[in-house]
C-alpha atoms as a PDB file:
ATOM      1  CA  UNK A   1      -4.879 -14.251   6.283  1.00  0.00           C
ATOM      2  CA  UNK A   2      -6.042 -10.905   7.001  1.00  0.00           C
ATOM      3  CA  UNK A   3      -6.748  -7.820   4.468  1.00  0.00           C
ATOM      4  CA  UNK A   4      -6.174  -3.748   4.789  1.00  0.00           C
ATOM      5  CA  UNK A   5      -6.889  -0.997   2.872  1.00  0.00           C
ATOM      6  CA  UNK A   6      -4.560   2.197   3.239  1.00  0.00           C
ATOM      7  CA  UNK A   7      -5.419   5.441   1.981  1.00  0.00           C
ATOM      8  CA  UNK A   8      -2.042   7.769   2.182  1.00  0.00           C
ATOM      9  CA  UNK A   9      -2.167  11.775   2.202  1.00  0.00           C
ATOM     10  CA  UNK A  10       0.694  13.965   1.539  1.00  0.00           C
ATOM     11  CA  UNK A  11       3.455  13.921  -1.319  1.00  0.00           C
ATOM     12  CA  UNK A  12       2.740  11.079  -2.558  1.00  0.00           C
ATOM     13  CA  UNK A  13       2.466  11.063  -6.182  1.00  0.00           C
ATOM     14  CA  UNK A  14       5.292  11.396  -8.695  1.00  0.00           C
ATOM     15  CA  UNK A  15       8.213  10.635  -5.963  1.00  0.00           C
ATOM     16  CA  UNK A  16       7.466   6.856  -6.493  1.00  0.00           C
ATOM     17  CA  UNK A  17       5.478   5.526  -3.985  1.00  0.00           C
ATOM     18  CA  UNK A  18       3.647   2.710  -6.100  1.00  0.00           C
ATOM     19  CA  UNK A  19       6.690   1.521  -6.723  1.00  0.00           C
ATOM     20  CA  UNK A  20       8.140   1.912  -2.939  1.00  0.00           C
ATOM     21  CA  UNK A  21       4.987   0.036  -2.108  1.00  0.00           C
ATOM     22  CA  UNK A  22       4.969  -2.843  -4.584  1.00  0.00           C
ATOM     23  CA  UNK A  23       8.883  -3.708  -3.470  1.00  0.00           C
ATOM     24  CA  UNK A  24       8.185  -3.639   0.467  1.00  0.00           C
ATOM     25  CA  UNK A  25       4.786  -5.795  -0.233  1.00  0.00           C
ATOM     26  CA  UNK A  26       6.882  -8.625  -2.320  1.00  0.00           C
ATOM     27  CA  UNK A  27       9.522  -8.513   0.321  1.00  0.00           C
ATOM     28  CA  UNK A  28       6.559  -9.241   2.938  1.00  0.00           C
ATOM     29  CA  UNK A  29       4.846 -11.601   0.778  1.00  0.00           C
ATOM     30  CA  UNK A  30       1.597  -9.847   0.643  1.00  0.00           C
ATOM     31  CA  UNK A  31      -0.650 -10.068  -2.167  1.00  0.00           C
ATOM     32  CA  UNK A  32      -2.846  -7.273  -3.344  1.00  0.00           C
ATOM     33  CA  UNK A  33      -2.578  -3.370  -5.802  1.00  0.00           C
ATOM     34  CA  UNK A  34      -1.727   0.067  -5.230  1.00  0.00           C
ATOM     35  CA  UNK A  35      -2.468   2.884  -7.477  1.00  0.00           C
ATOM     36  CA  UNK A  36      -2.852   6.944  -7.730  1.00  0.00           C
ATOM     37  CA  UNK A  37      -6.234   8.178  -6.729  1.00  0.00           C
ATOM     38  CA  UNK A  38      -7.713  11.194  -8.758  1.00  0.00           C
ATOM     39  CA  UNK A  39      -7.344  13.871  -5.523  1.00  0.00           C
ATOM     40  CA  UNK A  40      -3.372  13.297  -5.069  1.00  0.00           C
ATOM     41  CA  UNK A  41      -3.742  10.484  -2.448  1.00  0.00           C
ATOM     42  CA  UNK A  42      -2.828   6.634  -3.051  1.00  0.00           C
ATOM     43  CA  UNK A  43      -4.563   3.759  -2.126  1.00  0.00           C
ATOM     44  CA  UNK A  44      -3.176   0.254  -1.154  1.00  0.00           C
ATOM     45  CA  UNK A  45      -5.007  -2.989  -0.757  1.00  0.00           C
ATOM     46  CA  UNK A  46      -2.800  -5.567   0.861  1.00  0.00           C
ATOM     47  CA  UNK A  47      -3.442  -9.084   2.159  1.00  0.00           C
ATOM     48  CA  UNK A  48      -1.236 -11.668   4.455  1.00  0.00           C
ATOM     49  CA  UNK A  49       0.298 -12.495   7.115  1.00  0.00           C
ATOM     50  CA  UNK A  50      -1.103  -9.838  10.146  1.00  0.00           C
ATOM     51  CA  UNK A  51       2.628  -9.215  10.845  1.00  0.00           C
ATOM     52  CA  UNK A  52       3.014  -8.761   7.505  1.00  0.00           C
ATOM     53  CA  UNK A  53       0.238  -5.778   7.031  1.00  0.00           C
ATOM     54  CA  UNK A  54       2.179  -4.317  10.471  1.00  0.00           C
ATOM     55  CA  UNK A  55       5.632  -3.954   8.891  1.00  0.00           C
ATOM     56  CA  UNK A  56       3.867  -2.318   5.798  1.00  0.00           C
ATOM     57  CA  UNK A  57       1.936   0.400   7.558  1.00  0.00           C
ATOM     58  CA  UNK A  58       5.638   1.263   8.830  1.00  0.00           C
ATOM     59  CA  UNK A  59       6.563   1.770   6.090  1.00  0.00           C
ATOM     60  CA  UNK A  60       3.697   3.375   4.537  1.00  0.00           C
ATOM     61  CA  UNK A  61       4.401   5.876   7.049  1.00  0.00           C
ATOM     62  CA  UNK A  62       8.043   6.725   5.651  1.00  0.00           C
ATOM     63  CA  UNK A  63       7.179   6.111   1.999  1.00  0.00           C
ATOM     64  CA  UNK A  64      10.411   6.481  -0.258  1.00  0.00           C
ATOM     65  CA  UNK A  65      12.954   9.594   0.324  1.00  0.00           C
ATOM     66  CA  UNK A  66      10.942  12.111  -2.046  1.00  0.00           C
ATOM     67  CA  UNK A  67       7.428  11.526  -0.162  1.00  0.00           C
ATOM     68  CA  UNK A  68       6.153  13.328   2.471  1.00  0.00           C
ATOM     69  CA  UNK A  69       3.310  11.119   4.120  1.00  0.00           C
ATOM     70  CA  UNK A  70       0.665  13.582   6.435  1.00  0.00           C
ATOM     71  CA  UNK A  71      -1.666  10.318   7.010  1.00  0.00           C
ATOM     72  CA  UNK A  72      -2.307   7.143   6.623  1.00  0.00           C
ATOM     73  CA  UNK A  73      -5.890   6.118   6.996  1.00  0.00           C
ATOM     74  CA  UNK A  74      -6.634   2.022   7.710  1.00  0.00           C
ATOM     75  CA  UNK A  75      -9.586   0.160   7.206  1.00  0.00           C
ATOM     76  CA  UNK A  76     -10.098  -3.335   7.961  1.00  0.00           C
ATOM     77  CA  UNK A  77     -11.374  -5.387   4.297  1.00  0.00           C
ATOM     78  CA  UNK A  78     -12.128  -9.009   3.616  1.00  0.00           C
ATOM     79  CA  UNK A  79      -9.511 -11.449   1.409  1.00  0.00           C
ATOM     80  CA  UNK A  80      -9.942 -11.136  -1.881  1.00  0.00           C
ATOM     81  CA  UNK A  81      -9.592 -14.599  -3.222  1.00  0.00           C
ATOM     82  CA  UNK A  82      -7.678 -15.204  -6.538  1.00  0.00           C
ATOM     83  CA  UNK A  83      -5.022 -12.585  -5.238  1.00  0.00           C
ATOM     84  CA  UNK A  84      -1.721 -14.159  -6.570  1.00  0.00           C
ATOM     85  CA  UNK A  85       0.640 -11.319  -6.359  1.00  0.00           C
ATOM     86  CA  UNK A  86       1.101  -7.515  -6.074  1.00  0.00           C
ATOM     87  CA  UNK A  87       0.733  -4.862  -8.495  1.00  0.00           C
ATOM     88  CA  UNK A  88       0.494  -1.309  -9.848  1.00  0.00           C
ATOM     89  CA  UNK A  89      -2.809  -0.361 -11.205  1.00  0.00           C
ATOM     90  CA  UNK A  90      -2.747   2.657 -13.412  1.00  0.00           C
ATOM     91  CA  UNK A  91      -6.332   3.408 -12.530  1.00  0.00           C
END
């Protein structure tokens, strides 16, 4: 199991993206949160499968119709054990 965090830049709140990103993550099994980040940008932490994290950055990169994605920055993280699922965190 490996872990990413992804910090996406552009139109990216209020066309939702949480919610683009919680669906794709389920459908890749990943465990792990997204939420809104004060300055406009969202942040994703995501853990799984490497191939997993690969298909999600794709689609990080498209985000849902209304988005507009500039960037998407990765950083490598450690597992966070006791991750069961993945949610939306509202701060």
């Amino acid at each position: 199991m490996v872990a990413k965090r992804f910090i996406i830049t552009g139109i990216v709140q209020g066309v939702g993206f949480r919610y683009f990103v919680k669906r794709k993550a389920e459908l890749y099994g990943l465990c792990g949160w997204v939420r809104n980040l004060p300055d406009g940008r969202v942040e994703v932490f995501a853990q799984g499968e490497p191939s997993a994290l690969r298909e999600l950055e794709k689609d990080l990169w498209q985000g849902p119709s209304l988005a507009r994605v500039e960037d998407v920055e990765v950083f490598q993280e450690e597992p966070q054990p006791g991750l069961h699922w993945f949610e939306i965190r509202f701060y």
